[in-house]
C-alpha atoms as a PDB file:
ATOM      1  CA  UNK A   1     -19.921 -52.704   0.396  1.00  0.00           C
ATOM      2  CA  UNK A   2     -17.813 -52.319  -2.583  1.00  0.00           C
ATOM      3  CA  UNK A   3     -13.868 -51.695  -2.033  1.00  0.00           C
ATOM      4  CA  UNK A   4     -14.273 -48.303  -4.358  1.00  0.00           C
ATOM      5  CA  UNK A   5     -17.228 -47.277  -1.889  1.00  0.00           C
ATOM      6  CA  UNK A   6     -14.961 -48.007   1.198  1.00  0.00           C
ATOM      7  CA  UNK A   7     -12.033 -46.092  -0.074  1.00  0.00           C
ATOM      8  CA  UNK A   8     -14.091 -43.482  -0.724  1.00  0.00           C
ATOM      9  CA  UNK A   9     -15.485 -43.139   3.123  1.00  0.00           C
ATOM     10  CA  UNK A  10     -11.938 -44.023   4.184  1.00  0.00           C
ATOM     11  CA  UNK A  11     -10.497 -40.423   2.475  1.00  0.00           C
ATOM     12  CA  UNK A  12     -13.636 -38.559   3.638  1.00  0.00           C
ATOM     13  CA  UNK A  13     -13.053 -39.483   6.989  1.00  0.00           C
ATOM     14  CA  UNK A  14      -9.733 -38.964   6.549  1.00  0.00           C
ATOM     15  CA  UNK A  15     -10.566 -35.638   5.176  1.00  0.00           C
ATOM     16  CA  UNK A  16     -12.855 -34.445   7.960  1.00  0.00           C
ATOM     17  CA  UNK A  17     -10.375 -34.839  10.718  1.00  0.00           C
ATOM     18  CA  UNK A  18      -6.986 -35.963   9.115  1.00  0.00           C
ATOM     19  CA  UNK A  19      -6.326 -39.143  10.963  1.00  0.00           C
ATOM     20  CA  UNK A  20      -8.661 -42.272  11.919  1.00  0.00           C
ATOM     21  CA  UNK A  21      -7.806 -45.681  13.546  1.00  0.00           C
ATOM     22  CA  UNK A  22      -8.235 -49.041  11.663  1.00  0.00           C
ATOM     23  CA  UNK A  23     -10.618 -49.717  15.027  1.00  0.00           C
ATOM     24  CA  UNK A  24     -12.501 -46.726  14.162  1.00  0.00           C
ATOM     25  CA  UNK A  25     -13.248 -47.475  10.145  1.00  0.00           C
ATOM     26  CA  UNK A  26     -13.963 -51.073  10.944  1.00  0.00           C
ATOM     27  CA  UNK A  27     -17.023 -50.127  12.234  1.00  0.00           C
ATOM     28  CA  UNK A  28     -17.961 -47.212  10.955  1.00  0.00           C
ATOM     29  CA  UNK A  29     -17.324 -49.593   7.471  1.00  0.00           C
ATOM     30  CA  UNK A  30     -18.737 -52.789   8.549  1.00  0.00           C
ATOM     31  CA  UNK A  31     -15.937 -54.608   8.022  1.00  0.00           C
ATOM     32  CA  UNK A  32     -13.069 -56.838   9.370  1.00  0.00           C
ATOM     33  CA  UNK A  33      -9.429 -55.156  10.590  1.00  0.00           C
ATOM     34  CA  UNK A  34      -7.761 -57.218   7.992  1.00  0.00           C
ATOM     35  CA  UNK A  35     -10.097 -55.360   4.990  1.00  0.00           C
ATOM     36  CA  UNK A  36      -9.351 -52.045   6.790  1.00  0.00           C
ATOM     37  CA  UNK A  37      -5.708 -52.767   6.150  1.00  0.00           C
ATOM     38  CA  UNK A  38      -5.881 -54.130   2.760  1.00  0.00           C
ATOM     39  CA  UNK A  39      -7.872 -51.010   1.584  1.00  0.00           C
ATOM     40  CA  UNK A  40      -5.056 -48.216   3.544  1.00  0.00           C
ATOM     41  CA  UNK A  41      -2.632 -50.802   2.297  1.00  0.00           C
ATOM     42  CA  UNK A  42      -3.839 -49.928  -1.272  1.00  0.00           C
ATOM     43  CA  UNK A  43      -4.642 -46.303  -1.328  1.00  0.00           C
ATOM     44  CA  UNK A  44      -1.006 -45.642   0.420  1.00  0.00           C
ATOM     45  CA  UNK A  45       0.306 -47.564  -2.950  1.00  0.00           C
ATOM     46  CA  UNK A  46      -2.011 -45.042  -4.967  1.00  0.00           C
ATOM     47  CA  UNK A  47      -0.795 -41.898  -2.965  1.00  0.00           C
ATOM     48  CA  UNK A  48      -3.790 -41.002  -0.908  1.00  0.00           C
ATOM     49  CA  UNK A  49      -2.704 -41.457   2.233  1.00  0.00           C
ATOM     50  CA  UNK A  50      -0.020 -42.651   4.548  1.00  0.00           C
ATOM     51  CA  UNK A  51      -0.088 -45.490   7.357  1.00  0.00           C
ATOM     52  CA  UNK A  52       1.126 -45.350  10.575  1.00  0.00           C
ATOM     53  CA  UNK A  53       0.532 -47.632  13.618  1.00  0.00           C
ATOM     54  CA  UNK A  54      -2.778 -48.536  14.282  1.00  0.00           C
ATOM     55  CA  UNK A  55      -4.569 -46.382  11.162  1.00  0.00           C
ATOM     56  CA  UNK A  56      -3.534 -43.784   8.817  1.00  0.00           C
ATOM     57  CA  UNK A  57      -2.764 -40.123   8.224  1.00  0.00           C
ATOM     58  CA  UNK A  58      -3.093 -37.590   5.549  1.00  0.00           C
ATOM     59  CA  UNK A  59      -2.146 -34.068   5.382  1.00  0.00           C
ATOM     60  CA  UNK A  60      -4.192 -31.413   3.074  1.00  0.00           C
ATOM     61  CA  UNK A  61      -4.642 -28.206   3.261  1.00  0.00           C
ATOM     62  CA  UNK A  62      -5.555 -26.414  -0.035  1.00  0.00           C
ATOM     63  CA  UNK A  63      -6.660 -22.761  -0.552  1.00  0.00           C
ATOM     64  CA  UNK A  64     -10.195 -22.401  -0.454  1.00  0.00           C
ATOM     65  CA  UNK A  65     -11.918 -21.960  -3.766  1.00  0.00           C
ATOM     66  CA  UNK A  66     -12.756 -18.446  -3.579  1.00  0.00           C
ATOM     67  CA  UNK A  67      -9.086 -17.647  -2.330  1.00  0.00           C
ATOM     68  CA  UNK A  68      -7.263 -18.968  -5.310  1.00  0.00           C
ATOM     69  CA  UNK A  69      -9.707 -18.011  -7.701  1.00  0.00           C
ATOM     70  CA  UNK A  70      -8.318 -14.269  -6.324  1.00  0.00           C
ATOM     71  CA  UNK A  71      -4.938 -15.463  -7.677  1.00  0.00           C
ATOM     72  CA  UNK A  72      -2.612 -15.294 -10.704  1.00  0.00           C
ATOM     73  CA  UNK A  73      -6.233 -13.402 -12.196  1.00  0.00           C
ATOM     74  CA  UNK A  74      -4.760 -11.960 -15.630  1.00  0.00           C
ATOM     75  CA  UNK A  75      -2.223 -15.267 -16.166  1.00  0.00           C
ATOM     76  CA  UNK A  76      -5.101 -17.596 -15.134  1.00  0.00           C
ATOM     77  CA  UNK A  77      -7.509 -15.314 -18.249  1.00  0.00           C
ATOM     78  CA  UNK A  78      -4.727 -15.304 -20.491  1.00  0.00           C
ATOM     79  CA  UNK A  79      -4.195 -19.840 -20.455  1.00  0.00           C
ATOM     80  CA  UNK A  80      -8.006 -19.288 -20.232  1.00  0.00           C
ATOM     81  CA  UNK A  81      -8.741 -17.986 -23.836  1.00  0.00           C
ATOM     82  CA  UNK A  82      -5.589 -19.885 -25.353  1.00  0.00           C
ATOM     83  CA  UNK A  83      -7.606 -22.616 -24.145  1.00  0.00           C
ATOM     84  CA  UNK A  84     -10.757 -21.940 -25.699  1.00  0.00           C
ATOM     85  CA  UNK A  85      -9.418 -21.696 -29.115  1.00  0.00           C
ATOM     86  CA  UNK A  86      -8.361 -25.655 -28.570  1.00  0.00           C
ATOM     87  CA  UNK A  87     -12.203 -26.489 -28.710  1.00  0.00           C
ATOM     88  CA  UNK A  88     -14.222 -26.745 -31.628  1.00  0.00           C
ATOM     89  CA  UNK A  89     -17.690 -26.909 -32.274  1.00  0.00           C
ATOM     90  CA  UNK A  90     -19.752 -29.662 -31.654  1.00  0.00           C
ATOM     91  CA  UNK A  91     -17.119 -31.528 -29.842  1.00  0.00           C
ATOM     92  CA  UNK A  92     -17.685 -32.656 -25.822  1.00  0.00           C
ATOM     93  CA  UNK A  93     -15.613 -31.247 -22.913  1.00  0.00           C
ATOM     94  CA  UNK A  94     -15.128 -32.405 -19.206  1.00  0.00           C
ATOM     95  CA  UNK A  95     -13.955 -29.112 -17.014  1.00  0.00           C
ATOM     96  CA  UNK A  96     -12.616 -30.108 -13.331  1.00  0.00           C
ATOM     97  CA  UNK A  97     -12.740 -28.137 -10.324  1.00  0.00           C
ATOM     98  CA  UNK A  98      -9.562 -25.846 -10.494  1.00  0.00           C
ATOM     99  CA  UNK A  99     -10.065 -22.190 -10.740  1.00  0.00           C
ATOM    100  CA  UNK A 100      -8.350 -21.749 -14.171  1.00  0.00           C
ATOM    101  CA  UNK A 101     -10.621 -24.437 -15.615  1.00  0.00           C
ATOM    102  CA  UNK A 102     -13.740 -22.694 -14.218  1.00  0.00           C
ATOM    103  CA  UNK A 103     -12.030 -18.865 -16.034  1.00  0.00           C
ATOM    104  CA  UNK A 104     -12.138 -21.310 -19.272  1.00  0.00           C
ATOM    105  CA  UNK A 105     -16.331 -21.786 -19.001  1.00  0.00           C
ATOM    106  CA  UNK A 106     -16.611 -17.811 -19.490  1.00  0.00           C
ATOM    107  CA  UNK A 107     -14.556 -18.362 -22.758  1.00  0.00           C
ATOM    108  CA  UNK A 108     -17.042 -20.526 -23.756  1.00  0.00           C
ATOM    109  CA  UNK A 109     -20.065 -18.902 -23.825  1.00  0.00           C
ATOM    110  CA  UNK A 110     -22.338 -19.329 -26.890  1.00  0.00           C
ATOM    111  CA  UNK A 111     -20.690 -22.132 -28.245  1.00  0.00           C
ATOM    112  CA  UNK A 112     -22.302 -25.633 -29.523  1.00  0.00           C
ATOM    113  CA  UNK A 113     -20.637 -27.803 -27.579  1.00  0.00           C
ATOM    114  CA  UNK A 114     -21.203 -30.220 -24.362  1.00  0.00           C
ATOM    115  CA  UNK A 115     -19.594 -29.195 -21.070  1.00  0.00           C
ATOM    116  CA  UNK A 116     -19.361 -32.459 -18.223  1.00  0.00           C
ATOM    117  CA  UNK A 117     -18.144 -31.127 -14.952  1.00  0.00           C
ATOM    118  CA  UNK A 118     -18.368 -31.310 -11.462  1.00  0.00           C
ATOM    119  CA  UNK A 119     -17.041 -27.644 -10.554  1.00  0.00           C
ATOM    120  CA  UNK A 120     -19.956 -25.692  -9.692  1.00  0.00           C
ATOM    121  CA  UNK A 121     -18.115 -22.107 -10.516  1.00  0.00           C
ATOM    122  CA  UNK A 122     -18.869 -23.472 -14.465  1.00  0.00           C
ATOM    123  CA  UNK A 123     -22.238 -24.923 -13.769  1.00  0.00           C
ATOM    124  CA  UNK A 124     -22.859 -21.409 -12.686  1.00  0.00           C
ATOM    125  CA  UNK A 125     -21.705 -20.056 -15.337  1.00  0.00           C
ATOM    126  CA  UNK A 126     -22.900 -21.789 -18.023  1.00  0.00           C
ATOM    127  CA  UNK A 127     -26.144 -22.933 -16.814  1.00  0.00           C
ATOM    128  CA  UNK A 128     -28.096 -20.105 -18.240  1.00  0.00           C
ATOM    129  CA  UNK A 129     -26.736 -20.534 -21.490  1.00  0.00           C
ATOM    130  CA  UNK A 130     -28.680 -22.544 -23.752  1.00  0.00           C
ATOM    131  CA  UNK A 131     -26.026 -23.277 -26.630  1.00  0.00           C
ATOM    132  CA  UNK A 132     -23.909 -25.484 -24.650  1.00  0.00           C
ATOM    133  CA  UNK A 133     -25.532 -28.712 -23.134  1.00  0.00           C
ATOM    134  CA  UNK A 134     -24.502 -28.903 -20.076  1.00  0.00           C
ATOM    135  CA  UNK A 135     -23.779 -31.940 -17.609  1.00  0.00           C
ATOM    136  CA  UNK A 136     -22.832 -32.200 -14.194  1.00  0.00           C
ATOM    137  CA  UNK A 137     -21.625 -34.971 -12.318  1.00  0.00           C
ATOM    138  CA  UNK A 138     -22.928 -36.352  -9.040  1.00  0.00           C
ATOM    139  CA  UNK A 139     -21.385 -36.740  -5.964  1.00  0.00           C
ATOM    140  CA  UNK A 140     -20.501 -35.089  -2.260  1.00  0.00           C
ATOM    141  CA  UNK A 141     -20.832 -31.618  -2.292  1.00  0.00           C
ATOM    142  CA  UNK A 142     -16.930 -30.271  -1.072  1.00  0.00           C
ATOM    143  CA  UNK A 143     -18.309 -26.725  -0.229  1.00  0.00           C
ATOM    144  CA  UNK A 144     -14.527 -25.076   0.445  1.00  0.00           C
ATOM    145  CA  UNK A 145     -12.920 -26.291  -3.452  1.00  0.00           C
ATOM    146  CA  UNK A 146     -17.089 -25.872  -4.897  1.00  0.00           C
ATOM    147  CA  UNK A 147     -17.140 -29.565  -6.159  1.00  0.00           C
ATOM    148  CA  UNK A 148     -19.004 -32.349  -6.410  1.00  0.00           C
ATOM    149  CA  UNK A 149     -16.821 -35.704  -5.825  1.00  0.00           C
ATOM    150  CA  UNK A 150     -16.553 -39.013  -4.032  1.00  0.00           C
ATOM    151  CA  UNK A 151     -17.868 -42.479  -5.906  1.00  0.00           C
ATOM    152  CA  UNK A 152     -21.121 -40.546  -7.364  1.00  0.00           C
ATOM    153  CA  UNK A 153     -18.287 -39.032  -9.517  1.00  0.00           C
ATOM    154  CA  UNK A 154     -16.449 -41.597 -10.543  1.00  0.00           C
ATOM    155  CA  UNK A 155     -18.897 -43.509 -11.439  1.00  0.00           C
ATOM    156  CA  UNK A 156     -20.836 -41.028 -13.516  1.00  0.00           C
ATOM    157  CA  UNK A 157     -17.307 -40.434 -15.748  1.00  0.00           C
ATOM    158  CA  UNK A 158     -17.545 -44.412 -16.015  1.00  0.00           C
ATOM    159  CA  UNK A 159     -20.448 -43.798 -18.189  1.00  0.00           C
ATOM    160  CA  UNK A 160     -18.990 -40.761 -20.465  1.00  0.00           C
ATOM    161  CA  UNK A 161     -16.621 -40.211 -23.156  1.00  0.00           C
ATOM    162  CA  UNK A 162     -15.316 -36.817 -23.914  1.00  0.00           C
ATOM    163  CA  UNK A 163     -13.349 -34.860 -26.795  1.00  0.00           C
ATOM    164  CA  UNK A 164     -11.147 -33.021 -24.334  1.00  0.00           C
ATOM    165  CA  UNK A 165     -10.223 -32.965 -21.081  1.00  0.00           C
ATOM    166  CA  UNK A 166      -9.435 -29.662 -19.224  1.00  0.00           C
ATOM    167  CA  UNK A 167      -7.325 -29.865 -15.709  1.00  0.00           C
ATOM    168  CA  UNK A 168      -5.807 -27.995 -13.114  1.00  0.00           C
ATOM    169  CA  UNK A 169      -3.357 -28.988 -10.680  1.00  0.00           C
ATOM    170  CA  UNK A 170      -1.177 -27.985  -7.916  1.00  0.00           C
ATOM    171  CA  UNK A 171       1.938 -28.245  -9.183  1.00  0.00           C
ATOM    172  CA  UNK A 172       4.326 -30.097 -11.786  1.00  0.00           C
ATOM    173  CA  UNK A 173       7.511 -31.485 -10.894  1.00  0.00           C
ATOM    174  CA  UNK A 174      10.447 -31.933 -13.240  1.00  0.00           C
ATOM    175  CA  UNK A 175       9.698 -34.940 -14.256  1.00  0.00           C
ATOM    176  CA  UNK A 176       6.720 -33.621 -15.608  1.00  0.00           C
ATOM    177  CA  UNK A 177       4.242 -35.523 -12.832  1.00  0.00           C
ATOM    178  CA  UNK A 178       1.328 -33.484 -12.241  1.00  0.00           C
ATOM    179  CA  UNK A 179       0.353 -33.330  -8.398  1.00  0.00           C
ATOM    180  CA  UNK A 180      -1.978 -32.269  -6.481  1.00  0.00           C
ATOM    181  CA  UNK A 181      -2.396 -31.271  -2.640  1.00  0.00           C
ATOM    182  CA  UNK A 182      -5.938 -32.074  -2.119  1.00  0.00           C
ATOM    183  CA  UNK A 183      -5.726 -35.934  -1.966  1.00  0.00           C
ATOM    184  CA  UNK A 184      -9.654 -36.688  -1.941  1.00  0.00           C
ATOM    185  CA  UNK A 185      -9.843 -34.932  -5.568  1.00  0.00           C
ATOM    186  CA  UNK A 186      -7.374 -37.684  -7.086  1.00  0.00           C
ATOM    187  CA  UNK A 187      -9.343 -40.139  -8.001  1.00  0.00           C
ATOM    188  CA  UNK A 188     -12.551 -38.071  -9.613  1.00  0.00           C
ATOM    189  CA  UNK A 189      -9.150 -36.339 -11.576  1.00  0.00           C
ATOM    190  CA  UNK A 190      -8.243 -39.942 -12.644  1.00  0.00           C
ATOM    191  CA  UNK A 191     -10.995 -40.886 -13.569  1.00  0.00           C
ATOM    192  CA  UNK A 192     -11.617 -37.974 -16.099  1.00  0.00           C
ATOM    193  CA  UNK A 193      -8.397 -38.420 -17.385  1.00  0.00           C
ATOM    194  CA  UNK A 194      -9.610 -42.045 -18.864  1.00  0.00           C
ATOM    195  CA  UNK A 195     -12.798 -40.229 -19.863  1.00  0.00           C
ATOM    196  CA  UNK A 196     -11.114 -37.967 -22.273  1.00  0.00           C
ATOM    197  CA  UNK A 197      -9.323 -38.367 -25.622  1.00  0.00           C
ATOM    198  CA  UNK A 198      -7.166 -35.485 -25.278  1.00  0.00           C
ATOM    199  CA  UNK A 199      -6.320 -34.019 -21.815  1.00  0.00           C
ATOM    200  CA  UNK A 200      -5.164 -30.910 -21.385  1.00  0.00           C
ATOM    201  CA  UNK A 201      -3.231 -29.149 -18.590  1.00  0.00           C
ATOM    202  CA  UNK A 202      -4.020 -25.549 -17.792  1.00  0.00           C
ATOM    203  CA  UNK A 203      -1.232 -24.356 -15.355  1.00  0.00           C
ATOM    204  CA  UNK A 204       0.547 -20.817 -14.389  1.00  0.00           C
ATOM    205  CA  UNK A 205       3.635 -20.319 -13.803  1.00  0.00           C
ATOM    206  CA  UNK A 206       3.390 -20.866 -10.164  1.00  0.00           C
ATOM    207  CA  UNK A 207       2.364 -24.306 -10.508  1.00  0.00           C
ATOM    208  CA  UNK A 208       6.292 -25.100 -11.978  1.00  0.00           C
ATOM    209  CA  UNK A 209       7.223 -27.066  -9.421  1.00  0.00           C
ATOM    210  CA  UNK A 210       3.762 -25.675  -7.237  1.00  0.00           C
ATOM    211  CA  UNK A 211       2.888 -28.057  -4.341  1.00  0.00           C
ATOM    212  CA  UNK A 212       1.570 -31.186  -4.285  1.00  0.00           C
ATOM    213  CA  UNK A 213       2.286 -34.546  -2.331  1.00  0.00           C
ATOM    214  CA  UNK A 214       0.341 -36.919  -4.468  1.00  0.00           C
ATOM    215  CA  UNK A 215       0.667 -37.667  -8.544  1.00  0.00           C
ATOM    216  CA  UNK A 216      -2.504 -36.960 -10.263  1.00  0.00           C
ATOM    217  CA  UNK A 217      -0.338 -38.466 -13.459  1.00  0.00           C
ATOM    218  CA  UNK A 218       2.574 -38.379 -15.584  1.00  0.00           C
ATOM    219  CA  UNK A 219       3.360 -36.622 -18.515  1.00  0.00           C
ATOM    220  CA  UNK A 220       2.490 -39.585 -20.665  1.00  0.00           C
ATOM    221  CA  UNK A 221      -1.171 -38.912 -19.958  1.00  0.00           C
ATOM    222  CA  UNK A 222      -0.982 -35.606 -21.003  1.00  0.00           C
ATOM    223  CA  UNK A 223      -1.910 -34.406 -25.021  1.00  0.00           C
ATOM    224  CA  UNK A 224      -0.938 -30.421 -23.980  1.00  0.00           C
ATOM    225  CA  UNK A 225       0.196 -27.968 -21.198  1.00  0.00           C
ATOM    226  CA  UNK A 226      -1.044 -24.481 -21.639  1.00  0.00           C
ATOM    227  CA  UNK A 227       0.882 -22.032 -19.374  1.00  0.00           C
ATOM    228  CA  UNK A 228       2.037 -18.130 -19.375  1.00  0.00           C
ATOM    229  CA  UNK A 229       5.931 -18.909 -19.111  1.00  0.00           C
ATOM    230  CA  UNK A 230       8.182 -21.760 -19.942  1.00  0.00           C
ATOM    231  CA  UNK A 231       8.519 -24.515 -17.842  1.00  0.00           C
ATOM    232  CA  UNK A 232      12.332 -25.155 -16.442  1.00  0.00           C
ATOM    233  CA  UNK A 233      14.510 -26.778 -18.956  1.00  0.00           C
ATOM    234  CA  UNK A 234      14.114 -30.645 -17.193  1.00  0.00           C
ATOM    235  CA  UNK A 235      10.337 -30.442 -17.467  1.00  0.00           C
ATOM    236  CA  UNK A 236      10.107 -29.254 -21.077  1.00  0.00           C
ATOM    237  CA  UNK A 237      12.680 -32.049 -21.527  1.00  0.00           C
ATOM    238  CA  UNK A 238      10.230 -34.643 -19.845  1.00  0.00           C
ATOM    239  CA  UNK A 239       7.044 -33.226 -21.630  1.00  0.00           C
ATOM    240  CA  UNK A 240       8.154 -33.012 -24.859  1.00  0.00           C
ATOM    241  CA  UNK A 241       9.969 -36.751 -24.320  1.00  0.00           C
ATOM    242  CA  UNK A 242       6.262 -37.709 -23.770  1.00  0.00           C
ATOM    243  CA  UNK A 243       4.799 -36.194 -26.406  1.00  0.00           C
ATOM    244  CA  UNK A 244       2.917 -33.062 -25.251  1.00  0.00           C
ATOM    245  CA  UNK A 245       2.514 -29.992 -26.641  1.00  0.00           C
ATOM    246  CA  UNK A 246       3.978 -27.009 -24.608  1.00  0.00           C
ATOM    247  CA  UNK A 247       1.725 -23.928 -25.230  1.00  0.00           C
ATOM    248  CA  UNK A 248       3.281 -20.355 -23.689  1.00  0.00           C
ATOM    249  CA  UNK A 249       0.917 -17.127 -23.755  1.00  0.00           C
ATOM    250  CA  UNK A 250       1.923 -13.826 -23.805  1.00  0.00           C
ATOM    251  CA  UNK A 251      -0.661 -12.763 -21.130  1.00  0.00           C
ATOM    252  CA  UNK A 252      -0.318  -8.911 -22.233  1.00  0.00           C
ATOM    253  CA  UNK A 253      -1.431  -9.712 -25.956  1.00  0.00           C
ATOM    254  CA  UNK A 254      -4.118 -12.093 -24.231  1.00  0.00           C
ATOM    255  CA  UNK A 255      -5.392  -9.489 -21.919  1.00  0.00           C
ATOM    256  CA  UNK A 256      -5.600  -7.000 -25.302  1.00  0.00           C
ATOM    257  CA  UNK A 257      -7.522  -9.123 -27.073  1.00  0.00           C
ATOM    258  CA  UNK A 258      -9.571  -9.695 -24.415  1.00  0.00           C
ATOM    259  CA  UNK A 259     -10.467  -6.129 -23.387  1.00  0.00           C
ATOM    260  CA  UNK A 260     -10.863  -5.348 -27.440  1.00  0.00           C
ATOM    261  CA  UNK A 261     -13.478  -8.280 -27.812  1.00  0.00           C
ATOM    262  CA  UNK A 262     -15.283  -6.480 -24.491  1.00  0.00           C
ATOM    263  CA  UNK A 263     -14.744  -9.826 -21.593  1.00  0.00           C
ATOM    264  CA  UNK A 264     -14.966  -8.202 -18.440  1.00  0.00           C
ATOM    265  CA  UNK A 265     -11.348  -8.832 -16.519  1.00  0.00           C
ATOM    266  CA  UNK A 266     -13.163 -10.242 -13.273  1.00  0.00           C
END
């Protein structure tokens, strides 16, 4: 078994009951104690987890899908559209599995372009429409966030190249690191990052500093951030030290716009 596959079982194990024994994922893995080690040794180094005596631990608990979909509604529309407008015909997209990202999809309706995702909210939504090709990665189905991810995932991004990149996260800390609470999505979130020429972080004003215990990435990776208010004064600092492009929305002009053009506010 690859390493990638076993790190992969590792955090879904992890996931399902939040702590497991090194005796335990030797066998469920097939492999020696030592390996065990190596691999918790490594994904502790990449965030994912944390050791302790005799295995490891994580600690997750994000909002289910449908619950913070319910949230920050207008200011989630408003980053939404601005969003949108970044994307031009004919070019290729990858849309991850945060709920702002899946408000983008219904921006995007009727538009010659190629959408690569692995959030099922925008397969839904877009699936019917026959302008925009439409791919969608493989992987576990995580029915609480409405995902597909695990190795499938990765793998499939391997193989694709994209205009844009469109992500969510959980929070941003002053520094301008973008984190995440859900540690199993990391790695399907790296992996699109090095899948797409331009990423681009969609994030209300919640999210600054949010929550989050592991970096998806730094501001480095980052082309823009797309948000309804300002950031604090040390993360503009760090963003625009790093190059990105800070994009505020008046979510009352947004929502006018909106209602004018006749996009239902659900």
């Amino acid at each position: 078994m690859l390493a990638e596959q076993r790190h992969q079982l590792i955090l879904q194990a992890l996931r399902s009951v939040g702590t497991v024994t090194v005796t335990d994922l030797s066998g469920r893995l097939g492999a020696s104690a030592a390996t065990v080690r190596r691999d918790l040794l490594k994904l502790e180094e990449d965030g994912l987890l944390t050791r302790v005596h005799g295995g490891a631990v994580i600690e997750e608990d994000p909002a289910p899908f449908a619950e913070a979909a319910q949230a920050q509604v207008s200011e989630k529309d408003a980053i939404a559209a601005r969003a949108a407008m970044m994307i031009e015909d004919g070019q290729s997209v990858i849309l991850d599995s945060g709920t702002t990202v899946h408000r983008l999809a219904r921006h995007l309706h009727g538009r010659r372009i190629t959408v690569i995702t692995n959030n099922l909210g925008v397969y839904e939504e877009l699936v019917q429409d026959e302008n925009v090709e439409l791919m969608l990665l493989g992987g576990m189905v995580i029915r609480e966030s409405r995902m597909l991810d695990g190795f499938m995932a990765e793998d499939n991004l391997r193989q694709v190249h994209a205009d844009w990149l469109f992500m969510g996260a959980c929070g941003v800390r002053a520094g301008g690191q973008v984190m995440d609470t859900a540690v199993a999505e990391v790695p399907a979130r790296r992996a699109m990052i090095a899948a797409g020429e331009k990423v681009a972080l969609l994030a209300d004003s919640t999210k600054f500093p949010g929550t989050g215990m592991v970096k998806i990435c730094g501001p480095e990776d980052l082309d823009a951030v797309v948000t309804d208010a300002s950031p604090d004064p040390a993360t503009c600092t760090a963003l625009q030290e790093a190059g990105v492009r800070v994009v505020q929305v008046d979510v009352g002009r947004a929502m006018a716009r909106m209602a004018h053009r006749g996009l239902p506010p659900e």
